[in-house]
C-alpha atoms as a PDB file:
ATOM      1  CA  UNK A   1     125.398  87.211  81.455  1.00  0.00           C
ATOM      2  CA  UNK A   2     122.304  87.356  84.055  1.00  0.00           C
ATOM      3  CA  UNK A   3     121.111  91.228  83.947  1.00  0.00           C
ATOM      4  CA  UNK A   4     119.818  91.836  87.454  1.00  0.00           C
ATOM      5  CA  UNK A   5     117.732  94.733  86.031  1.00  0.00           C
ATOM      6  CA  UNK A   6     116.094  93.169  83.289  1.00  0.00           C
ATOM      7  CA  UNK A   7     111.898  93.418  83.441  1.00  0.00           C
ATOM      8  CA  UNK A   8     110.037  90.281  82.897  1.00  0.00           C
ATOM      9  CA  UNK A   9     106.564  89.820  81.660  1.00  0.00           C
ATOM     10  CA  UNK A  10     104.007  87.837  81.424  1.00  0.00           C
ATOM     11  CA  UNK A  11     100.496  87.793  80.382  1.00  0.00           C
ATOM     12  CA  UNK A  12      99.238  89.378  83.244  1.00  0.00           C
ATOM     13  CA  UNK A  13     102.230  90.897  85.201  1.00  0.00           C
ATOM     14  CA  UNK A  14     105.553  92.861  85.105  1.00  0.00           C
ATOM     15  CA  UNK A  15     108.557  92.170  86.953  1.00  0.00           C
ATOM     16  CA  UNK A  16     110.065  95.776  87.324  1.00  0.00           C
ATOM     17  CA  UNK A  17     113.337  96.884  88.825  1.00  0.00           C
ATOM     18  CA  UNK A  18     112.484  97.963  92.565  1.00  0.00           C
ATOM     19  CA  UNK A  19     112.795 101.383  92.784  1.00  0.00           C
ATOM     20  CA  UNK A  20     112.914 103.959  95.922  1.00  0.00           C
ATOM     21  CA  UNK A  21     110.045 105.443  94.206  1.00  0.00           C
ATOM     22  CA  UNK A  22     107.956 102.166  94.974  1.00  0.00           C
ATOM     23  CA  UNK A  23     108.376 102.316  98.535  1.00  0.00           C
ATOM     24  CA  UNK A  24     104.866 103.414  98.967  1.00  0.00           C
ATOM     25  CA  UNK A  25     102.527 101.551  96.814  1.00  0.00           C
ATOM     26  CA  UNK A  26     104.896  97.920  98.022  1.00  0.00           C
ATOM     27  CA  UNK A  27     103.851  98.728 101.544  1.00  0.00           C
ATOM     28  CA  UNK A  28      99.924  99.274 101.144  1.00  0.00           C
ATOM     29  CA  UNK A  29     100.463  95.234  99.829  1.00  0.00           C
ATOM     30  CA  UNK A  30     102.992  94.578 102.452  1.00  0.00           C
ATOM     31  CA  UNK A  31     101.060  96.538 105.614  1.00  0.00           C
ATOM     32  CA  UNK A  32      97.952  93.928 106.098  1.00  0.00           C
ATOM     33  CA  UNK A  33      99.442  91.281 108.600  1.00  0.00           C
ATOM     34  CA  UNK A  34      97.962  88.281 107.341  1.00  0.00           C
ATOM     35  CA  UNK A  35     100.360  88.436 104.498  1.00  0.00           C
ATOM     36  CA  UNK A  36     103.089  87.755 107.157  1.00  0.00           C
ATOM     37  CA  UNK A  37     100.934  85.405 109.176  1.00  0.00           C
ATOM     38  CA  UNK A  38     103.085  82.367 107.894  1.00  0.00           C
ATOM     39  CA  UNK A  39     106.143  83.912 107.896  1.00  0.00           C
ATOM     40  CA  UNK A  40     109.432  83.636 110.364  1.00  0.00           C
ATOM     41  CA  UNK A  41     108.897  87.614 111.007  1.00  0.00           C
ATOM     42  CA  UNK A  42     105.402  88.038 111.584  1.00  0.00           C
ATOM     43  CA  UNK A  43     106.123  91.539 111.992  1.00  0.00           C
ATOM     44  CA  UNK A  44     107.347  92.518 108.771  1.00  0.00           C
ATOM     45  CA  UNK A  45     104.237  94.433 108.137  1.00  0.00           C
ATOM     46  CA  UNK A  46     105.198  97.053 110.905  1.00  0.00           C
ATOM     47  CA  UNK A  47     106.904  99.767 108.913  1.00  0.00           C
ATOM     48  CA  UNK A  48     109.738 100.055 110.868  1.00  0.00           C
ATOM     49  CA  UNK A  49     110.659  96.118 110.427  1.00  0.00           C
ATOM     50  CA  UNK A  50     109.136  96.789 106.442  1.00  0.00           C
ATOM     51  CA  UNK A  51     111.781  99.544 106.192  1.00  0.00           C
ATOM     52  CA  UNK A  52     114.206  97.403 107.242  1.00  0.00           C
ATOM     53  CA  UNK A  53     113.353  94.668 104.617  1.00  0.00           C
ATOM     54  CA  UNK A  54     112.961  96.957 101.607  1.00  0.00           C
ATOM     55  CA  UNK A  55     116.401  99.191 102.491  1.00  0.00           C
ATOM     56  CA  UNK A  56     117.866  95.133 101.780  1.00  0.00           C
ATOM     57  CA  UNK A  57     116.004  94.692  99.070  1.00  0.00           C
ATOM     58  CA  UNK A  58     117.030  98.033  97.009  1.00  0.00           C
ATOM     59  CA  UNK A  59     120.894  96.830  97.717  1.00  0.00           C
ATOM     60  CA  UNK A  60     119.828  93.248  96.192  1.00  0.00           C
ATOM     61  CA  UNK A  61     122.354  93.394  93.328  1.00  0.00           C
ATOM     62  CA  UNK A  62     121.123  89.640  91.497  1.00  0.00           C
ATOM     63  CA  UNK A  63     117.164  91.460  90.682  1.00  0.00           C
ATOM     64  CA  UNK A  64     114.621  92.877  93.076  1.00  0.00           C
ATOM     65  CA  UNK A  65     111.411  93.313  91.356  1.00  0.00           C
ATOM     66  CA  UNK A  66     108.173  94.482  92.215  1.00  0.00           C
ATOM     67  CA  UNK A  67     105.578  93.034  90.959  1.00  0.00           C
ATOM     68  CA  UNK A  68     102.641  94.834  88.684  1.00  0.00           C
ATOM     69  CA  UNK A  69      99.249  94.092  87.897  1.00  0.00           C
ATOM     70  CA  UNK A  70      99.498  95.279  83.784  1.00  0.00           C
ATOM     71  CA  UNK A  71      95.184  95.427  83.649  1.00  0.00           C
ATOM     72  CA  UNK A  72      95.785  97.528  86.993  1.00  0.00           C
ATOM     73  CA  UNK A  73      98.797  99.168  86.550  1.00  0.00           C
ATOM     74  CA  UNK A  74      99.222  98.500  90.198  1.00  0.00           C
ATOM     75  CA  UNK A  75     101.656  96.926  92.451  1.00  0.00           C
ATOM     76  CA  UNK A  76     100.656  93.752  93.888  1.00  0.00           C
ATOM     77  CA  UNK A  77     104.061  92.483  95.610  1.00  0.00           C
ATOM     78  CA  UNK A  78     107.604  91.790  95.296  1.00  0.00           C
ATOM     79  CA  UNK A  79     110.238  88.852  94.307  1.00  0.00           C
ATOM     80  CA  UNK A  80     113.736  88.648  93.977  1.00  0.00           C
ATOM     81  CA  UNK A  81     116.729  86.396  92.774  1.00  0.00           C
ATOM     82  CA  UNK A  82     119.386  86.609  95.357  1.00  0.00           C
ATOM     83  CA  UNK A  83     122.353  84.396  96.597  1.00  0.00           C
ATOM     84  CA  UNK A  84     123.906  83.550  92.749  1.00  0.00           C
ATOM     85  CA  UNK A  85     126.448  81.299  92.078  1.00  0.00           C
ATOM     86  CA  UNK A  86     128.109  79.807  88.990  1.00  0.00           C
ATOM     87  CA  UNK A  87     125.593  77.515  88.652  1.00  0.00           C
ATOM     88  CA  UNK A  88     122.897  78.468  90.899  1.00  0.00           C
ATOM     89  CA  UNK A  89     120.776  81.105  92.239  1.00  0.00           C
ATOM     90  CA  UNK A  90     118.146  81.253  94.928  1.00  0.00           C
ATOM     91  CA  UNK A  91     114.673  83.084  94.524  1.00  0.00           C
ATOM     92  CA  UNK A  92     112.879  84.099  96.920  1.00  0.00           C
ATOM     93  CA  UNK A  93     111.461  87.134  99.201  1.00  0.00           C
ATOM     94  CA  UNK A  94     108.160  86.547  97.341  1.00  0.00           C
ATOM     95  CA  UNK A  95     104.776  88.081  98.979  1.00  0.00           C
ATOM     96  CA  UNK A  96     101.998  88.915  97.089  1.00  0.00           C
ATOM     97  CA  UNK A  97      98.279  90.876  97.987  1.00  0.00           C
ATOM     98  CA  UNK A  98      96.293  88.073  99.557  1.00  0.00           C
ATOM     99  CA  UNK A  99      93.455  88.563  96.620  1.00  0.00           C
ATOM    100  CA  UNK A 100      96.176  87.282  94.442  1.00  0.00           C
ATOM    101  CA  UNK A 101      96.541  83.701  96.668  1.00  0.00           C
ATOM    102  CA  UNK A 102      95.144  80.564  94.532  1.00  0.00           C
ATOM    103  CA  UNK A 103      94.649  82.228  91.673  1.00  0.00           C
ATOM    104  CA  UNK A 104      97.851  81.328  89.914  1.00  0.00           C
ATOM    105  CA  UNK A 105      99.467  84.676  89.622  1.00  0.00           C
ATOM    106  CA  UNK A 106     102.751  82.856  92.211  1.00  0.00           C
ATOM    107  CA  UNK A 107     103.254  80.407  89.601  1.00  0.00           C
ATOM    108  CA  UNK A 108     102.873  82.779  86.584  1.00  0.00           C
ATOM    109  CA  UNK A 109     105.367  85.042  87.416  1.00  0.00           C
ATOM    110  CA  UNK A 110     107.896  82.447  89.033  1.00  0.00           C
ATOM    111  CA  UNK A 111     107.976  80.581  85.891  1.00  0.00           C
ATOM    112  CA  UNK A 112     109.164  83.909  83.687  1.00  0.00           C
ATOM    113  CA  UNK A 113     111.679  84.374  86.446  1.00  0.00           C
ATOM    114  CA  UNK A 114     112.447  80.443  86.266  1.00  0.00           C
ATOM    115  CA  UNK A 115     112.725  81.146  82.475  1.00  0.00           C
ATOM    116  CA  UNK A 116     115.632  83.479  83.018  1.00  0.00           C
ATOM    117  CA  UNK A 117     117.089  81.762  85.404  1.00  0.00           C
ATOM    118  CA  UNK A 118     117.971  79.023  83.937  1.00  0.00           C
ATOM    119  CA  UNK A 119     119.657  80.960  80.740  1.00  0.00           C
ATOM    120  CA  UNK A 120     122.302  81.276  83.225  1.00  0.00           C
ATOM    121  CA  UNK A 121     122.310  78.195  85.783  1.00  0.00           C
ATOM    122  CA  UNK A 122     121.858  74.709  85.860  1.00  0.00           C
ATOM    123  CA  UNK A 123     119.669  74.859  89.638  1.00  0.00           C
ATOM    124  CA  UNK A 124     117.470  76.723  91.148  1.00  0.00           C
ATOM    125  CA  UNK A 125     117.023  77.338  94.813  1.00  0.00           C
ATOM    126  CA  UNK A 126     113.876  78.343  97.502  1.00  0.00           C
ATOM    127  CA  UNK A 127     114.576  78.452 100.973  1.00  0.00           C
ATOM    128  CA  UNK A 128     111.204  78.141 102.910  1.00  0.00           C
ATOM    129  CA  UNK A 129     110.320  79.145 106.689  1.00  0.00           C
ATOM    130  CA  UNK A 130     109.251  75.210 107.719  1.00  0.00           C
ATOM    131  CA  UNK A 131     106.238  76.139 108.874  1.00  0.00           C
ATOM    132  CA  UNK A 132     105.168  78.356 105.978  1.00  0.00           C
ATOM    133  CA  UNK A 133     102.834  75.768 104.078  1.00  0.00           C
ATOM    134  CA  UNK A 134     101.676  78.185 101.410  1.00  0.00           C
ATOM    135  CA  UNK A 135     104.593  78.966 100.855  1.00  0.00           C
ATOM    136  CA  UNK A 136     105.755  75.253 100.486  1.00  0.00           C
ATOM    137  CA  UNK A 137     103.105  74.451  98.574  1.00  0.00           C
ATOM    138  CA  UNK A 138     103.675  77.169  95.818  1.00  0.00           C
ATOM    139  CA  UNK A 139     107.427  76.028  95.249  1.00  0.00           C
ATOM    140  CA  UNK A 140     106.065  72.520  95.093  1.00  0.00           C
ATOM    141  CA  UNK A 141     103.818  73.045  92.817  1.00  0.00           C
ATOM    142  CA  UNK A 142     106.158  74.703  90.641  1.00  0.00           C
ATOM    143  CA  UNK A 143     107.776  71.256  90.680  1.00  0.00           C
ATOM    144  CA  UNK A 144     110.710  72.329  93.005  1.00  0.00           C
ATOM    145  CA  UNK A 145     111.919  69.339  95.286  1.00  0.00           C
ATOM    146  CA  UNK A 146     112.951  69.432  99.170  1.00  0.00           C
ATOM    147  CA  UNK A 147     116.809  69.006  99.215  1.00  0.00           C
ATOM    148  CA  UNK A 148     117.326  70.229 102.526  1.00  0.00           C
ATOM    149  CA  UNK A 149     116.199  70.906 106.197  1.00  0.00           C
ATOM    150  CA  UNK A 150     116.656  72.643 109.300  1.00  0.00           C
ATOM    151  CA  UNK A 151     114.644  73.230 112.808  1.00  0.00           C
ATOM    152  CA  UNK A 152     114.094  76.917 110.963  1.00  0.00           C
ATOM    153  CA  UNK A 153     113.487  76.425 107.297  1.00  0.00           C
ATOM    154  CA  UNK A 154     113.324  74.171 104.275  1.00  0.00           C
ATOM    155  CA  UNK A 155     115.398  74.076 101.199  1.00  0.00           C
ATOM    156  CA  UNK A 156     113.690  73.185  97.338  1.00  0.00           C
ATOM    157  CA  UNK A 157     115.522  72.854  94.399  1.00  0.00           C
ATOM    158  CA  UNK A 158     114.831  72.769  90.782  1.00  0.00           C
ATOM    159  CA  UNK A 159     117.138  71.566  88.321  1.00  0.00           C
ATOM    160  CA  UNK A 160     116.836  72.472  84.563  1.00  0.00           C
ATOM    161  CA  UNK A 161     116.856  69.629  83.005  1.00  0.00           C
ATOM    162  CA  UNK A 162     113.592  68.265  85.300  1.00  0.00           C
ATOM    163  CA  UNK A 163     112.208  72.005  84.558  1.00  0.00           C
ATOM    164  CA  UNK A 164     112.581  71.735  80.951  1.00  0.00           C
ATOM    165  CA  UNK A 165     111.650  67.687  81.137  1.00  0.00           C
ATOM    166  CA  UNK A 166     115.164  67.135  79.260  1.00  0.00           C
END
């Protein structure tokens, strides 16, 4: 059964439970505006709109994480699974410190949440502001395919059996 408060690690990061007691540290990351820059609400770094977002995210009852640096022992962002199904879950709500864009840390710790994923389901689903391209990018290159559009966003999905090459 999926445990949406399991922590997942990898070499260099831990996916911890968001907590209230995070609040702080996650908005230093989520306060500089270019991280929203791409985004459908460019104003997510304004606290009040912030607030707003992270009230959501401690109700998320399929795994909110936030996302540590382990060398650090510092918070560098959040991600979530959200949306589950019998078969299929979405993850998504990703952002990350800009000094971690390029350098591999997206695709590190989307592949341990991947991982657990699909112990449970069969697909895996991003849904993408359209005009987010590093965003679009990432979930490409994590092999995810588009399935879907609107005049808003994009859809990817990524079955297990192309994840796992079966």
């Amino acid at each position: 059964m999926f445990n949406p408060t399991i922590r997942l690690e990898t070499n260099l990061f831990s996916l911890v439970q968001l907590e209230q007691s995070h609040y702080e540290e996650l908005y230093t990351v989520a306060s500089n505006p270019i991280v929203w820059e791409q985004h459908q609400e460019k104003n997510r770094w304004q606290e009040e709109n912030f607030l707003k977002f992270f009230q959501k995210a401690i109700q998320n009852n399929n795994g909110c994480f936030v996302v540590f640096n382990k060398n650090l022992n510092k918070i560098i962002g959040s991600t979530r699974f959200y949306l589950s199904t019998k078969d299929s879950i979405k993850i998504g709500y990703t952002f990350l410190s800009p000094e971690y864009w390029g350098t591999g840390a997206n695709k590190e710790i989307k592949k341990a949440m991947l991982d657990y994923a699909f112990e449970f389901v069969d697909k895996v689903y991003f849904d993408v502001g359209k005009k987010n391209i590093r965003s679009r990018t990432a979930v490409e290159k994590l092999g995810a395919v588009l399935s879907d559009k609107t005049d808003e966003k994009v859809f990817y999905r990524i079955d297990k059996e192309r994840y796992f090459g079966v």
